[in-house]
N, C-alpha and C. Protein backbone atom coordinates (compact mmCIF):
# COMPACT_ATOMS: atom_id res chain seq x y z
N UNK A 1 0.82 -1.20 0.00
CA UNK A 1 0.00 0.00 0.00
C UNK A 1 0.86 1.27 0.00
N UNK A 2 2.10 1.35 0.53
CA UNK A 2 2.44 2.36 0.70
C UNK A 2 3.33 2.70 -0.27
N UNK A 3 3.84 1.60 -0.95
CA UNK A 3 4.13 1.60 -2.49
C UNK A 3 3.25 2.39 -3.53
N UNK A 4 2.27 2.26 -3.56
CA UNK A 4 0.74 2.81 -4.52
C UNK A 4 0.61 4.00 -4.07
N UNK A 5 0.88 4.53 -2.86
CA UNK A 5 1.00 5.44 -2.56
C UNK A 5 1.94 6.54 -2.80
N UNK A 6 3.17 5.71 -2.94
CA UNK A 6 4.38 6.65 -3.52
C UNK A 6 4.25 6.82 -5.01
N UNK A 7 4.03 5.47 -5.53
CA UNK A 7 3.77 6.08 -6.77
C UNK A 7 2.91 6.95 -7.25
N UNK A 8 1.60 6.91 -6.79
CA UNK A 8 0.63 8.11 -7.38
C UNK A 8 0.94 9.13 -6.78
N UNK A 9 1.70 9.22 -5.93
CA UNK A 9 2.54 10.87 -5.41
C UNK A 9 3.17 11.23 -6.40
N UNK A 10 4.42 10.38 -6.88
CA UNK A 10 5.17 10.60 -7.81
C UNK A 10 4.45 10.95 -9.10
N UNK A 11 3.43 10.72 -9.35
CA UNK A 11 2.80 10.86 -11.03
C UNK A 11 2.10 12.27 -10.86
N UNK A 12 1.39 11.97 -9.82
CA UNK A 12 0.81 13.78 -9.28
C UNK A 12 1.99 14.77 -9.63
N UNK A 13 3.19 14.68 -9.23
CA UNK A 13 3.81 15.73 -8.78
C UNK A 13 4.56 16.20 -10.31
N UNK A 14 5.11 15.11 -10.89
CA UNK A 14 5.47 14.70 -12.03
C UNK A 14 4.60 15.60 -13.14
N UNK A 15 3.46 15.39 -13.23
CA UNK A 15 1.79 15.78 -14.05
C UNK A 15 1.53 17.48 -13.62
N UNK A 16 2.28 17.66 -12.48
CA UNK A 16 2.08 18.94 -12.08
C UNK A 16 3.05 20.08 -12.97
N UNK A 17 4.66 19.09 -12.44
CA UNK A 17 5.33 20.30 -13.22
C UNK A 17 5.57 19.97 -14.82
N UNK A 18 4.93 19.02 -15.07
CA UNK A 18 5.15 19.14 -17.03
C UNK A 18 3.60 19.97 -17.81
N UNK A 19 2.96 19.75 -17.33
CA UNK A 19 1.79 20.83 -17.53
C UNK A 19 1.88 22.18 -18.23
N UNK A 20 2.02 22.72 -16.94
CA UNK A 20 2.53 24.40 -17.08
C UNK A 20 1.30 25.14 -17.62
N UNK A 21 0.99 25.89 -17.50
CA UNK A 21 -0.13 27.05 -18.17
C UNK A 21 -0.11 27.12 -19.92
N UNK A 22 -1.48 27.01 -20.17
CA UNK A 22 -0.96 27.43 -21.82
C UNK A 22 -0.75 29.33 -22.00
N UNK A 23 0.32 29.33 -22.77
CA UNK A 23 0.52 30.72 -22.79
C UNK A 23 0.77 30.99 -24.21
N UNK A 24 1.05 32.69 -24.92
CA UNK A 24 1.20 32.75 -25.84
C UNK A 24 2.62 33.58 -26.09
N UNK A 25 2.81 33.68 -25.01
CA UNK A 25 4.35 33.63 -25.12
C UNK A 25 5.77 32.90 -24.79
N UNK A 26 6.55 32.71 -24.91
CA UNK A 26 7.46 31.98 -24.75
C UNK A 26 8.49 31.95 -23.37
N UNK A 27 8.38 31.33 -22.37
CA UNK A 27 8.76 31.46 -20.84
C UNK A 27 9.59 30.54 -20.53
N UNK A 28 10.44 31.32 -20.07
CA UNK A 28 11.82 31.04 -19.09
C UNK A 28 11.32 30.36 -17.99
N UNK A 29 12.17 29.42 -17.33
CA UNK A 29 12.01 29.14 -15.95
C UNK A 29 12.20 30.45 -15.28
N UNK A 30 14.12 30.77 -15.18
CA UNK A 30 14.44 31.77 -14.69
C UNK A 30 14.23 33.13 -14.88
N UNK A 31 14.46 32.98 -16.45
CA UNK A 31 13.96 34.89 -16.44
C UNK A 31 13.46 34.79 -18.26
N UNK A 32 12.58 35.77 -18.14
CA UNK A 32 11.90 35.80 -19.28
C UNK A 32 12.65 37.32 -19.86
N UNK A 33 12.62 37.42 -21.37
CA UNK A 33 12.93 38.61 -21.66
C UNK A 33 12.73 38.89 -23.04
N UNK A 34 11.15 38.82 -23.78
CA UNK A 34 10.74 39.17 -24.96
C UNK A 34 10.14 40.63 -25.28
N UNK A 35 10.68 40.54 -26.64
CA UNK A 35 9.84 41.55 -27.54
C UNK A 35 8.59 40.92 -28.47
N UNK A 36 7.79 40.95 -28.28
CA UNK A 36 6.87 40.33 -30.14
C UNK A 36 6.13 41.27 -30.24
N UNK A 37 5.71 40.96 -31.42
CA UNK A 37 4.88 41.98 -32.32
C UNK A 37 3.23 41.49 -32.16
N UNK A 38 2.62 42.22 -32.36
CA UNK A 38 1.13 41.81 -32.11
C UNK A 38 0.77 42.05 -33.10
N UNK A 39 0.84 43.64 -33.64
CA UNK A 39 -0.27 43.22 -35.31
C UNK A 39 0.61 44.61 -35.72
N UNK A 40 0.70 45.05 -37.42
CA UNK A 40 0.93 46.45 -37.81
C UNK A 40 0.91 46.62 -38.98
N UNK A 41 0.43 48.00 -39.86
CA UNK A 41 0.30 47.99 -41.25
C UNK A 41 1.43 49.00 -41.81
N UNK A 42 1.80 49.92 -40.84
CA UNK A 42 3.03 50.65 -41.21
C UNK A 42 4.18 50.51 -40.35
N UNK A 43 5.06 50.51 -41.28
CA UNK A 43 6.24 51.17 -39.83
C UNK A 43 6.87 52.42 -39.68
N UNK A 44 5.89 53.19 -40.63
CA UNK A 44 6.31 55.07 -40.30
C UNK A 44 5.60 55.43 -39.58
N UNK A 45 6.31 55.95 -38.13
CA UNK A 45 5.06 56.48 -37.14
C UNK A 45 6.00 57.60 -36.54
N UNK A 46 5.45 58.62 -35.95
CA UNK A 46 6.27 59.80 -34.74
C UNK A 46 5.95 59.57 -33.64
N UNK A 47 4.87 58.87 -33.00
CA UNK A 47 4.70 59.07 -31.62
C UNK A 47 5.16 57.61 -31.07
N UNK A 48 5.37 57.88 -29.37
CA UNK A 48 5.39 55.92 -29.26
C UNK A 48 4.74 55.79 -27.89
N UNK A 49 3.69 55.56 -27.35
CA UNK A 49 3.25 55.51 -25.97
C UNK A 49 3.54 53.82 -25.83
N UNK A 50 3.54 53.71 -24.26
CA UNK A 50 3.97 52.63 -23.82
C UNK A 50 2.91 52.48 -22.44
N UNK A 51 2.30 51.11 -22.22
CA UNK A 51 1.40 51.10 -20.86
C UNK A 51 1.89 49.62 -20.25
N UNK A 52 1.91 49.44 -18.73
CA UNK A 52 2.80 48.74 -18.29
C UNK A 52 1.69 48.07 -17.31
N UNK A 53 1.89 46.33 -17.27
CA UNK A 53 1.33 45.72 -15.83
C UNK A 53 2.95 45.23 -15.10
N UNK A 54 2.26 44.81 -14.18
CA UNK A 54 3.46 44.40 -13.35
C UNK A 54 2.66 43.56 -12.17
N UNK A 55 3.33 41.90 -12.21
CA UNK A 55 2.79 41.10 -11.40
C UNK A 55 4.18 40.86 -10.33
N UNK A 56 3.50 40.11 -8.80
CA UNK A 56 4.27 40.11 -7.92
C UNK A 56 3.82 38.82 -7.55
N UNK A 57 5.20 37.48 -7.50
CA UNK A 57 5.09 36.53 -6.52
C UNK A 57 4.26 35.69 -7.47
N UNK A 58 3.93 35.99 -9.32
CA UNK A 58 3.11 35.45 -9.62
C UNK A 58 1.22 35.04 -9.38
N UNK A 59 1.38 35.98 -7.71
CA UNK A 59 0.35 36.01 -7.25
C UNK A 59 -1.16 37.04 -7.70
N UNK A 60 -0.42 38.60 -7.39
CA UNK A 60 -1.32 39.43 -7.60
C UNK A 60 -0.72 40.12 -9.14
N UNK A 61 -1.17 40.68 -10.49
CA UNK A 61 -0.83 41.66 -11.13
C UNK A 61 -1.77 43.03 -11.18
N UNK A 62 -1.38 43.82 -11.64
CA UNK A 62 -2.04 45.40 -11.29
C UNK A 62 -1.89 46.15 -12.36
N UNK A 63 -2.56 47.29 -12.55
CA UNK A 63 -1.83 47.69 -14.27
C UNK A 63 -2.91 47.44 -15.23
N UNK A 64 -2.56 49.01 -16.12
CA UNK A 64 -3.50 48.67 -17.21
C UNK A 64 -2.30 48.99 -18.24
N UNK A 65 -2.29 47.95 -19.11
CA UNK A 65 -1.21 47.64 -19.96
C UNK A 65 -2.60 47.77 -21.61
N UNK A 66 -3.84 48.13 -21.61
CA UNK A 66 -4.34 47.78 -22.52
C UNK A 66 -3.15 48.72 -23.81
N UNK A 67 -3.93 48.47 -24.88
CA UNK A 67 -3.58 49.46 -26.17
C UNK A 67 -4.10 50.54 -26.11
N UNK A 68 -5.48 50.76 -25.60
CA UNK A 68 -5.84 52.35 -25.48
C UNK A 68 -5.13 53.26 -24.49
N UNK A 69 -4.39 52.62 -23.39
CA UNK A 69 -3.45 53.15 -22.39
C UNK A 69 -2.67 53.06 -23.03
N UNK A 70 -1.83 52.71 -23.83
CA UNK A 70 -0.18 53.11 -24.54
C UNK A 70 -0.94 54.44 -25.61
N UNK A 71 -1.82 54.38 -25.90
CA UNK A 71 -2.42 55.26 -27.69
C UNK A 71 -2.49 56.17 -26.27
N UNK A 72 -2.76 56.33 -25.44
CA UNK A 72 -3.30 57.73 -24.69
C UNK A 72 -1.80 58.96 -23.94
N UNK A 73 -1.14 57.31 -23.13
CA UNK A 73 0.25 58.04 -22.99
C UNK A 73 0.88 58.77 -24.03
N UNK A 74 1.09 57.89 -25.01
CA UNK A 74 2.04 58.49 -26.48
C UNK A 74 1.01 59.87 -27.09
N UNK A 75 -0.30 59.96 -27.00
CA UNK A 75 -0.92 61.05 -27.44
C UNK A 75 -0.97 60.28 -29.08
N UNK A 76 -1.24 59.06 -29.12
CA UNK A 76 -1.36 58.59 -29.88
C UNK A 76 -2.67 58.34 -30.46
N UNK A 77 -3.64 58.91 -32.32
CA UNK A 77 -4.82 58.86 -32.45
C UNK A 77 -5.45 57.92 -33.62
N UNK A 78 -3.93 57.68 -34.55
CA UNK A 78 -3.97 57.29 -35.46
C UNK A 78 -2.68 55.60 -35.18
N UNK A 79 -3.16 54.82 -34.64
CA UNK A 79 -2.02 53.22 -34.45
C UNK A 79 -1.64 52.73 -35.91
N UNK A 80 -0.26 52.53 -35.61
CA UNK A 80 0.25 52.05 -36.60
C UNK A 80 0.26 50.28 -36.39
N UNK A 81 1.36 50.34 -35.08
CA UNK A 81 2.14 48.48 -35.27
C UNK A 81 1.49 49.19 -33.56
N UNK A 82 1.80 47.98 -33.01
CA UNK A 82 1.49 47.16 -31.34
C UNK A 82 2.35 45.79 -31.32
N UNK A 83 2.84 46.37 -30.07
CA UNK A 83 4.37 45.35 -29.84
C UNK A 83 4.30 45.07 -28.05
N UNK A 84 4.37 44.23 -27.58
CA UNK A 84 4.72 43.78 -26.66
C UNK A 84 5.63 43.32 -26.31
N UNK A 85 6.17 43.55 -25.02
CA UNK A 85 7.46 43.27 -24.04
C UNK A 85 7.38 42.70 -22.71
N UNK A 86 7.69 41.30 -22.58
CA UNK A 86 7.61 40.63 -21.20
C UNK A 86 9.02 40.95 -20.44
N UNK A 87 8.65 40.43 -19.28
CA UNK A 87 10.14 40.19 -18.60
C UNK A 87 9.44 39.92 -17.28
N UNK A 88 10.27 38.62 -17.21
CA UNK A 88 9.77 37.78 -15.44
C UNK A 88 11.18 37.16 -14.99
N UNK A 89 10.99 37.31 -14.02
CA UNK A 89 12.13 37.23 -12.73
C UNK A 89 11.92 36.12 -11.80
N UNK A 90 12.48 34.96 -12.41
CA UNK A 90 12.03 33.30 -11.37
C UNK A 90 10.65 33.25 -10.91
N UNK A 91 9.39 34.16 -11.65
CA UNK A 91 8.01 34.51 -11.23
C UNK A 91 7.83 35.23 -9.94
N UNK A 92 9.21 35.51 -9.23
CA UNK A 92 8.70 37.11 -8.52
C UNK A 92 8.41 38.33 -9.09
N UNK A 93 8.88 38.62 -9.92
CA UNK A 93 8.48 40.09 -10.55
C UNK A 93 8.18 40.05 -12.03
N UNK A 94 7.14 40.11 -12.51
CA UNK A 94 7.04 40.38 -13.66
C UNK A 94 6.29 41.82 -14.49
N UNK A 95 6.80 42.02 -15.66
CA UNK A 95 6.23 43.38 -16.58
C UNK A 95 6.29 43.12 -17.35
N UNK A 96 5.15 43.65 -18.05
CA UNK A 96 4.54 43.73 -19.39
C UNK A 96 4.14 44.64 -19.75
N UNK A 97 4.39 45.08 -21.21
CA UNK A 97 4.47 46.40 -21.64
C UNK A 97 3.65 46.55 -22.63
N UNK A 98 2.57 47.05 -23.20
CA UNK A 98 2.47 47.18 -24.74
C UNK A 98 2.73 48.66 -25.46
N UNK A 99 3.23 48.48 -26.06
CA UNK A 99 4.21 49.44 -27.28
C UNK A 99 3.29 49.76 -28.16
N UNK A 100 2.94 51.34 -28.53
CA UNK A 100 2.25 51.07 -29.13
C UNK A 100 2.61 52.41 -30.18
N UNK A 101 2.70 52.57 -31.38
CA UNK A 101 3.28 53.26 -32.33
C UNK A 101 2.58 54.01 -33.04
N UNK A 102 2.43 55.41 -33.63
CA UNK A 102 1.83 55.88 -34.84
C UNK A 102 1.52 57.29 -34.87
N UNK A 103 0.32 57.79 -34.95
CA UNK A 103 0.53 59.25 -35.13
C UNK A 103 -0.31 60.16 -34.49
């Protein structure tokens, strides 16, 4: 019994860390550190606003990172391209940025 027991511990725990979240970006154990592109029809633009979340402990995140918060910082009315930027820290600290470009 206590055999059956170790083993379905072992498969639990096993099943736990090969899993992982589905995501659409590409993640580090230790540290994450992307740029990607989200969508764009030009790449001549003058303005560039940027809007930021930021999670802690993996637990709580905060932040309005939408696209209408980067178009508002930059004084942006007319979007060109939208680009995003991760970066996570062993899942204590993470930010996310969206970039957002045009006129």
């Amino acid at each position: 019994m206590a055999n059956l027991v170790k083993i379905v511990s072992s498969c639990a725990c096993v099943g736990l860390l090969i899993t992982g979240c589905g995501t659409s970006i590409p993640v580090g154990t230790l540290y994450t550190g992307v740029k990607l592109p989200v969508s764009g029809k030009d790449a001549k633009y003058s303005k560039e606003g940027r809007a930021v979340c930021q999670s802690y402990l993996s637990i709580v995140a905060l932040g309005d990172c939408s696209v209408e918060a980067a178009a508002k910082a930059g004084g942006i009315t007319d979007i060109k391209t939208v680009d995003t930027k991760v970066e996570n820290y062993l899942g204590f600290y993470g930010k996310y940025t969206t970039i957002v470009r045009g006129d």
